[in-house]
Protein backbone atom coordinates (compact mmCIF):
# COMPACT_ATOMS: atom_id res chain seq x y z
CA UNK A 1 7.26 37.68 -12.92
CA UNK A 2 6.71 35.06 -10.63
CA UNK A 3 8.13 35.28 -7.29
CA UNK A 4 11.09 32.19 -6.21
CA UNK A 5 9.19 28.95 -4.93
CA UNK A 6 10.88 28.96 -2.01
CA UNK A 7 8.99 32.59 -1.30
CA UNK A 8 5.99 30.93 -3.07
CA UNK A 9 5.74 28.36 -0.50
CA UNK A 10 6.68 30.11 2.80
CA UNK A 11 3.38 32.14 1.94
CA UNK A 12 1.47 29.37 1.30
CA UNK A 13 2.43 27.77 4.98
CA UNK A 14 1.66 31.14 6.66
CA UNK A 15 -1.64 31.58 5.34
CA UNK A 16 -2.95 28.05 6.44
CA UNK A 17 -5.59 26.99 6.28
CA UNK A 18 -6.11 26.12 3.49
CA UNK A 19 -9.91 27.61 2.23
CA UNK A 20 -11.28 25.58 -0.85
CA UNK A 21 -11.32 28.93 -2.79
CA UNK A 22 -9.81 30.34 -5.78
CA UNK A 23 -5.81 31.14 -4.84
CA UNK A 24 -3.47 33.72 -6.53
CA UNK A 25 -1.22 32.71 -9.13
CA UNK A 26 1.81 33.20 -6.46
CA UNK A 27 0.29 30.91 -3.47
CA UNK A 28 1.03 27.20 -3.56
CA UNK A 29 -0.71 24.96 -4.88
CA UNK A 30 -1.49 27.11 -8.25
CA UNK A 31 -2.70 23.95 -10.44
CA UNK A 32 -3.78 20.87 -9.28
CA UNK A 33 -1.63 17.94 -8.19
CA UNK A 34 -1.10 14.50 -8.72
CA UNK A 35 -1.13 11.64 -6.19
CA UNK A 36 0.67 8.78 -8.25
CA UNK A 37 -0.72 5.16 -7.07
CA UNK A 38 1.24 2.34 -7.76
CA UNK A 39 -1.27 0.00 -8.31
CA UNK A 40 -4.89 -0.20 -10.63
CA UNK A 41 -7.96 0.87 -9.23
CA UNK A 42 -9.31 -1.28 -6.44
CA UNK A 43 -6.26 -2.12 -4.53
CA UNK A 44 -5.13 -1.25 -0.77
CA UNK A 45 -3.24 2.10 -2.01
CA UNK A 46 -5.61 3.39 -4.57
CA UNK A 47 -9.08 2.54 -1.94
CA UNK A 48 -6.65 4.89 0.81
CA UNK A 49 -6.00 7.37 -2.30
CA UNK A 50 -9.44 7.95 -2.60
CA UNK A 51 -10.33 8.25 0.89
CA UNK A 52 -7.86 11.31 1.38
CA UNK A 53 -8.38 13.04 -2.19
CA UNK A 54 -11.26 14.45 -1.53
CA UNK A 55 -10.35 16.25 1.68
CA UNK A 56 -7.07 17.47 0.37
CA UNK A 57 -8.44 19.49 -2.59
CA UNK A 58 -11.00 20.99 -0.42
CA UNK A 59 -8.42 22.24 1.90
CA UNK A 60 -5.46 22.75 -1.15
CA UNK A 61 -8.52 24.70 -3.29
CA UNK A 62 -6.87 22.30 -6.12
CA UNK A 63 -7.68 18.98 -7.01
CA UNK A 64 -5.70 16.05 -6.23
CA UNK A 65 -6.01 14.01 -9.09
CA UNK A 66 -5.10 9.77 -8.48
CA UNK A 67 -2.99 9.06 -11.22
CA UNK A 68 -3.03 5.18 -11.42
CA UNK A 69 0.38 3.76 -12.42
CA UNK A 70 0.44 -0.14 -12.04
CA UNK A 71 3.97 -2.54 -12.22
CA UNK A 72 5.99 -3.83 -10.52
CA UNK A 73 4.86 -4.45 -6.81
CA UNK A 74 4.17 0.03 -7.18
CA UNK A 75 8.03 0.56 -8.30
CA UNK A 76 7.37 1.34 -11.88
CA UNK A 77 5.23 4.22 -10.44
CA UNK A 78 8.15 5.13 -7.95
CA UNK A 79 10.53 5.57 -10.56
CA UNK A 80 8.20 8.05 -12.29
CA UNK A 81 7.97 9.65 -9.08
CA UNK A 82 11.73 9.91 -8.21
CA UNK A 83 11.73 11.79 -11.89
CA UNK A 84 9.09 14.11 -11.87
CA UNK A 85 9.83 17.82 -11.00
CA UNK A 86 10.44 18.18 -7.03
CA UNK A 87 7.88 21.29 -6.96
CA UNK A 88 5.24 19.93 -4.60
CA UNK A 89 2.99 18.81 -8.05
CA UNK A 90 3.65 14.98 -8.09
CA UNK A 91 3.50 12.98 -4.21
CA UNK A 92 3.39 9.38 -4.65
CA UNK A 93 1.35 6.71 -2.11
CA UNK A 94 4.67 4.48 -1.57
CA UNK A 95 4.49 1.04 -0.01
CA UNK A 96 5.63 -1.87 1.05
CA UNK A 97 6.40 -2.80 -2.66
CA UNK A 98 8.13 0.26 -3.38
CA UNK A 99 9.64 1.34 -0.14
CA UNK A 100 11.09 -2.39 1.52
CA UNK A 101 10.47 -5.35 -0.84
CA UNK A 102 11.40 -3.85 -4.44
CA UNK A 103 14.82 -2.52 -3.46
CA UNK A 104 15.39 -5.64 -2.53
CA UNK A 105 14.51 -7.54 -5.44
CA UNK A 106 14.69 -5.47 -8.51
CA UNK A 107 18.37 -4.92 -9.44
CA UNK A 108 17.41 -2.41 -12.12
CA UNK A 109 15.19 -0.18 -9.94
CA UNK A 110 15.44 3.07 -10.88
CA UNK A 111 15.51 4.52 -7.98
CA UNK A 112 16.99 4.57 -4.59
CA UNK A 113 14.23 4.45 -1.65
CA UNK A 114 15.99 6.86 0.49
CA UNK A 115 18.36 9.09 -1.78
CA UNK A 116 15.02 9.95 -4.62
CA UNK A 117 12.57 10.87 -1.92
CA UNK A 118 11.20 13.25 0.77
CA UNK A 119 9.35 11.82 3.31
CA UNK A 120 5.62 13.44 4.04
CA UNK A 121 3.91 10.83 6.41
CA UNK A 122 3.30 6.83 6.91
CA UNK A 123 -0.32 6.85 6.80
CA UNK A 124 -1.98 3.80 7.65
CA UNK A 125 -1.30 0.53 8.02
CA UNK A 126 -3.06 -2.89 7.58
CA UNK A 127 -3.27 -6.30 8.26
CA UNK A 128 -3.00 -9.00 5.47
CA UNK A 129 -5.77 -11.95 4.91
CA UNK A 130 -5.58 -14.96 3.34
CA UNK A 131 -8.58 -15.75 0.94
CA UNK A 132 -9.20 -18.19 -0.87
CA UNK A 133 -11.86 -18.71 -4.22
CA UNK A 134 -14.71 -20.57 -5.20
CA UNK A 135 -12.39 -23.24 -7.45
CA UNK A 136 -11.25 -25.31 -4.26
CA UNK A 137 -13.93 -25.90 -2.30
CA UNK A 138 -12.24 -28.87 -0.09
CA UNK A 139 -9.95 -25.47 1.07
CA UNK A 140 -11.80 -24.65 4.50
CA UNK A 141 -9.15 -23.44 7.07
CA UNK A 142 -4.99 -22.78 6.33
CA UNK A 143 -4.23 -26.54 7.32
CA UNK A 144 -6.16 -27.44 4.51
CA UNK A 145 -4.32 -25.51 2.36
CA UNK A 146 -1.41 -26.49 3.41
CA UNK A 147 -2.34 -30.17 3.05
CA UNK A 148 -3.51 -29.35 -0.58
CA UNK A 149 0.07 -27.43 -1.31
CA UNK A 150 1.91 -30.56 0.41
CA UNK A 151 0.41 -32.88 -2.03
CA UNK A 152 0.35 -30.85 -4.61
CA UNK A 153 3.63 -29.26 -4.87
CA UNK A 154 3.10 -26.20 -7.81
CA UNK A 155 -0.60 -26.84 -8.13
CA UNK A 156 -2.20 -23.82 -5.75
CA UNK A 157 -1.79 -20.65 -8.01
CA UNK A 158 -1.75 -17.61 -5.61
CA UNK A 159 -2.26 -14.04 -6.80
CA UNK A 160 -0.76 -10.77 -6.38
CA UNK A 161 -0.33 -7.65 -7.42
CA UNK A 162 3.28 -7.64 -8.64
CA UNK A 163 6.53 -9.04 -7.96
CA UNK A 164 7.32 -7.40 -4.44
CA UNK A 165 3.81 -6.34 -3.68
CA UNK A 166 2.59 -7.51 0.05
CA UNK A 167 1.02 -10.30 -1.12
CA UNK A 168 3.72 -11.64 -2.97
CA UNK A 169 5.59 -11.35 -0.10
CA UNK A 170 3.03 -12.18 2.50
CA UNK A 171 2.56 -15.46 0.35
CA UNK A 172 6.48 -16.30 0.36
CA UNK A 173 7.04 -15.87 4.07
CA UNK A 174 4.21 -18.76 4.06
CA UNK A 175 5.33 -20.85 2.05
CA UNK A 176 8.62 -20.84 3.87
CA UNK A 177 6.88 -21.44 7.20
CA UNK A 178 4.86 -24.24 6.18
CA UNK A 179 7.46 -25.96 3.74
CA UNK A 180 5.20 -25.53 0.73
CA UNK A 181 5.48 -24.67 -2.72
CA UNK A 182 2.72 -22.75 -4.90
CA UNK A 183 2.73 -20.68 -8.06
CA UNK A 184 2.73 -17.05 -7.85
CA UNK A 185 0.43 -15.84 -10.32
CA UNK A 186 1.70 -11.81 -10.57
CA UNK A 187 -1.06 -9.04 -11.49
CA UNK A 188 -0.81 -5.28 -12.35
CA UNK A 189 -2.19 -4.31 -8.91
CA UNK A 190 -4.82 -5.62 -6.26
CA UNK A 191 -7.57 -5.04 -8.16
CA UNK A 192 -7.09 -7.10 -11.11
CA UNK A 193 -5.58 -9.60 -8.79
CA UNK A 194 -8.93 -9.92 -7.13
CA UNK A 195 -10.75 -10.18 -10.45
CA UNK A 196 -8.34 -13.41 -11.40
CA UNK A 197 -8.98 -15.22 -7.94
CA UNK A 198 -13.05 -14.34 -7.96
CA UNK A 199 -12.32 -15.71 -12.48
CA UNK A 200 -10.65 -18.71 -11.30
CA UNK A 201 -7.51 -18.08 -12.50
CA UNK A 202 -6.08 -18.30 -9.02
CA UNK A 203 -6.62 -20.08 -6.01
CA UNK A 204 -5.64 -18.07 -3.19
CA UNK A 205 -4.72 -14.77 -2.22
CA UNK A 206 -2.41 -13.36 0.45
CA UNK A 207 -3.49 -9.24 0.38
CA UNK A 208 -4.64 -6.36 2.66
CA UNK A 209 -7.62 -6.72 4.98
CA UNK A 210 -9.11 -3.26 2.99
CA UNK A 211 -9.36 -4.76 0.62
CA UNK A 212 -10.55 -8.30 1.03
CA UNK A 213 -12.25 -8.76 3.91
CA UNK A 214 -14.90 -6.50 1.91
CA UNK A 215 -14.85 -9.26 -0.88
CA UNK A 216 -15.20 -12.12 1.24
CA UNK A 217 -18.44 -10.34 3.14
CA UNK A 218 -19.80 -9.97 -0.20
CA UNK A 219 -19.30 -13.71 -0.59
CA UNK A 220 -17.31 -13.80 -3.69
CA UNK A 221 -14.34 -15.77 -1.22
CA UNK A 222 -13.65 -17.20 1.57
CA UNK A 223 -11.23 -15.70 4.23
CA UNK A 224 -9.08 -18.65 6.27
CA UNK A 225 -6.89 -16.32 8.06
CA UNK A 226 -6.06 -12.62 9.36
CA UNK A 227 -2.57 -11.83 10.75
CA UNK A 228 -3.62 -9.99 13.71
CA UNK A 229 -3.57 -10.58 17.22
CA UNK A 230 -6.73 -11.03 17.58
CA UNK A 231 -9.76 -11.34 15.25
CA UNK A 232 -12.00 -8.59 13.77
CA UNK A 233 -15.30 -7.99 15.61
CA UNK A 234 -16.71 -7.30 12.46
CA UNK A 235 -15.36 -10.46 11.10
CA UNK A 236 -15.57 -12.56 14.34
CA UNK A 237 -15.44 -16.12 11.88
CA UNK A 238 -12.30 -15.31 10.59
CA UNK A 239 -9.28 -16.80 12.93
CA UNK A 240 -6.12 -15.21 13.41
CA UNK A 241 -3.00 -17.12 12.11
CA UNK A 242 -1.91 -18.09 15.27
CA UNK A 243 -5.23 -19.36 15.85
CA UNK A 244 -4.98 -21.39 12.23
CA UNK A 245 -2.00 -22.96 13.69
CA UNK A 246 0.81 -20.75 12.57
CA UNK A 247 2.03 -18.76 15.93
CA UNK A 248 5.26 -16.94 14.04
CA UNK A 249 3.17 -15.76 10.69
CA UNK A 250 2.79 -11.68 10.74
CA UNK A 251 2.36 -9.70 7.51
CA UNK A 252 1.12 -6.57 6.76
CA UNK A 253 0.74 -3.61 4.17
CA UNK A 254 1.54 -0.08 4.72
CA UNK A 255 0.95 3.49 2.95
CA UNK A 256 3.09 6.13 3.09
CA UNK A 257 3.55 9.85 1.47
CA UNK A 258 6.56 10.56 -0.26
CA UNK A 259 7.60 13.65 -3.12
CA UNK A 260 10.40 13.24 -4.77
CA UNK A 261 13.69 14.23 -3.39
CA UNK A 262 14.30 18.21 -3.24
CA UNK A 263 11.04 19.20 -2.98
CA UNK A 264 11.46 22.37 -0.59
CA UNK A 265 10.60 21.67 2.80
CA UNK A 266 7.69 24.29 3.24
CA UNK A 267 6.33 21.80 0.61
CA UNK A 268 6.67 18.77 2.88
CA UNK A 269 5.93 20.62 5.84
CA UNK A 270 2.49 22.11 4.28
CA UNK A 271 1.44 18.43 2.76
CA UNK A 272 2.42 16.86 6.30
CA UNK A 273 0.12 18.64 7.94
CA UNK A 274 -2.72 18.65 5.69
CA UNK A 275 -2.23 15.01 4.98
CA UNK A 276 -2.43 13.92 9.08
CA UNK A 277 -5.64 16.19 8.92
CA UNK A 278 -6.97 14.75 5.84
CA UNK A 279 -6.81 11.13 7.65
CA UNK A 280 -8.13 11.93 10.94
CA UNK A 281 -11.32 13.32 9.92
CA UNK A 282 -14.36 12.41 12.03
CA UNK A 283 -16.56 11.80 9.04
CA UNK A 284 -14.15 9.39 7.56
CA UNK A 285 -13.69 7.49 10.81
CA UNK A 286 -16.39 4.34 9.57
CA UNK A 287 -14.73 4.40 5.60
CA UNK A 288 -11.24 3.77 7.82
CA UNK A 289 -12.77 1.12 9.82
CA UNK A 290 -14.77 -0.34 7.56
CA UNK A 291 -11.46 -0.81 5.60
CA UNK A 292 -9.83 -2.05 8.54
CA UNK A 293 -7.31 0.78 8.03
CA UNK A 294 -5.16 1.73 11.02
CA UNK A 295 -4.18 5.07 10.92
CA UNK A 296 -0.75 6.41 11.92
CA UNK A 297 -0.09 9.88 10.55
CA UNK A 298 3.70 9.92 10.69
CA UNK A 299 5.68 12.75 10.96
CA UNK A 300 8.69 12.28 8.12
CA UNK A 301 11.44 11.76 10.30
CA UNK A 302 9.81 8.99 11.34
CA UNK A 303 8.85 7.86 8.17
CA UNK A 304 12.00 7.57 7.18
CA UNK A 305 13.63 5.42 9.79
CA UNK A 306 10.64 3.36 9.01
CA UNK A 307 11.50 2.67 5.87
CA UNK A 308 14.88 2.37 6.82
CA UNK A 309 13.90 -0.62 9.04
CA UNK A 310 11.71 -2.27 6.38
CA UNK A 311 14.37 -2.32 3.79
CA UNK A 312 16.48 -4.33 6.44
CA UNK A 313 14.07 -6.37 7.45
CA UNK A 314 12.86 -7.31 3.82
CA UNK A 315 16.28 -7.38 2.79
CA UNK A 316 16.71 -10.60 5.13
CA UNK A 317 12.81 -12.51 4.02
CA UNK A 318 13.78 -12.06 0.09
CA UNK A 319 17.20 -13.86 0.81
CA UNK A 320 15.43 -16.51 3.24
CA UNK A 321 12.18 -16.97 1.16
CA UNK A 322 14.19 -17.62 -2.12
CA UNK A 323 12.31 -14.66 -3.77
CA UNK A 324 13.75 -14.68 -7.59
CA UNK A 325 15.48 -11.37 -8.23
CA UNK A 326 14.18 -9.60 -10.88
């Protein structure tokens, strides 16, 4: 007979850590465990998924397996989070989508941001550039956009990865700033988003520096803009928005760890602590950078009054913006 979880677990926490060997059937983790991802492969949260993977089954001695879930701006995969067994088997990457800008917009969201989940860690954090493809060339810097949009009221198609996703939002609070109107052109995560801009399906694209900034060194588009205070010295070309004229603009995407709600706390307590290790690993400092991914390593109280702030915060932009409630 197996012994209670709760015993299960307060084992597991006094015999860290963690050794990449083969654990008895009574020591958590026994199986391996799945990191949901809201989004498809290539995107801000699965590129951080896969940086941290790795680590974490050396040190769990399981694997943690990246099960990508796209829809929805990463709610559809937060819903199947806030349902799955709270036994420390199924954590979910939760974002900006899931966490501040879908509660907001999705009246039928099948979940409640605070109520569903345990808090593990805010991970990293970063900036959001605006790119643009090869199918409007005359598009050099953001006023030219702008001037494009002006005249053009409709005609720029920007894409995203889902209705509440950063760069649907990221593209709204622009639009609002500069009094333009585009089309939002919604995909099932960054990756596929990035396919339709570099297809020509798109125009622009509002989305996370880690991802983008490695697309436009490969050439495939052009960044305009990166809302930071002050440019990249790998990407010294590339202005800030204040510098492209627009003082006020900030945007930016965020990665978090949550389980779904009951999970026992030695769980929480064991994943926080591997996770924060997991992230600040010497040998993944260049991936990190070279994704332009700050790290953070949260501790969950204070992911939660994080999230607490962004759903205020984004509860305010989708009323201003005019974001269509889904």
């Amino acid at each position: 007979m197996r012994k209670p979880l709760n015993t299960i677990l307060l084992l597991a926490v006094s015999s860290l850590p963690l050794q990449a060997t083969a654990q008895p059937a009574n020591i958590y983790p026994a199986k391996p465990i799945r990191m949901v991802v809201g989004f498809a492969p290539g995107g801000g949260n699965d590129i951080l998924a896969g940086l941290i993977a790795p680590p974490l089954s050396a040190r769990f001695g399981q694997q943690v397996v990246i099960d990508n879930r796209p829809g929805a701006g990463g709610t559809l995969a937060g819903a199947l989070t806030a349902k799955s067994e709270p036994d420390g088997y199924t954590l979910f990457v939760s974002s900006l989508g899931s966490h501040g800008v879908g509660p907001n917009l999705y009246r039928n969201l099948g979940y409640d941001p605070i109520r569903d989940f345990e808090p593990i860690s805010l991970l990293a954090m970063t900036p959001i550039v605006l790119v643009v493809g090869k199918t409007l060339p005359e598009v050099q810097s953001v006023q030219n956009l702008i001037a494009v949009a002006k005249a053009k009221p409709g005609f720029v198609r920007y894409a995203s990865g889902g209705f509440g996703a950063p760069p649907h939002t990221a593209a709204a609070v622009f639009e609002t700033m500069t009094g333009t109107r585009m089309q939002h052109v919604p995909y099932k995560g960054g990756g596929p988003a990035i396919v339709g801009l570099q297809a020509g399906e798109t125009h622009v694209m509002f989305g996370p520096a880690s991802t983008l900034l490695a697309q436009a060194k490969a050439g495939r588009v052009r960044a305009l803009a990166i809302a930071r205070s002050n440019r990249l010295p790998a990407f010294a070309d590339v202005p800030t928005f204040a510098e492209a004229g627009l003082a006020d603009y900030a945007a930016n995407a965020w990665f978090g760890l949550h389980a779904p709600a009951k999970t026992p706390k030695p769980v929480i307590a064991l994943w926080h602590r591997q996770v924060v290790h997991a992230i600040n690993l010497p040998e993944l400092n260049d991936r990190f950078t070279d994704a332009d991914l700050e790290r953070i390593g949260s501790t969950p109280g204070e992911l939660d009054q994080f999230v607490r702030k962004e759903l205020f915060k984004y509860a305010r932009v989708v009323k201003e913006t005019g974001m269509t409630i889904q």
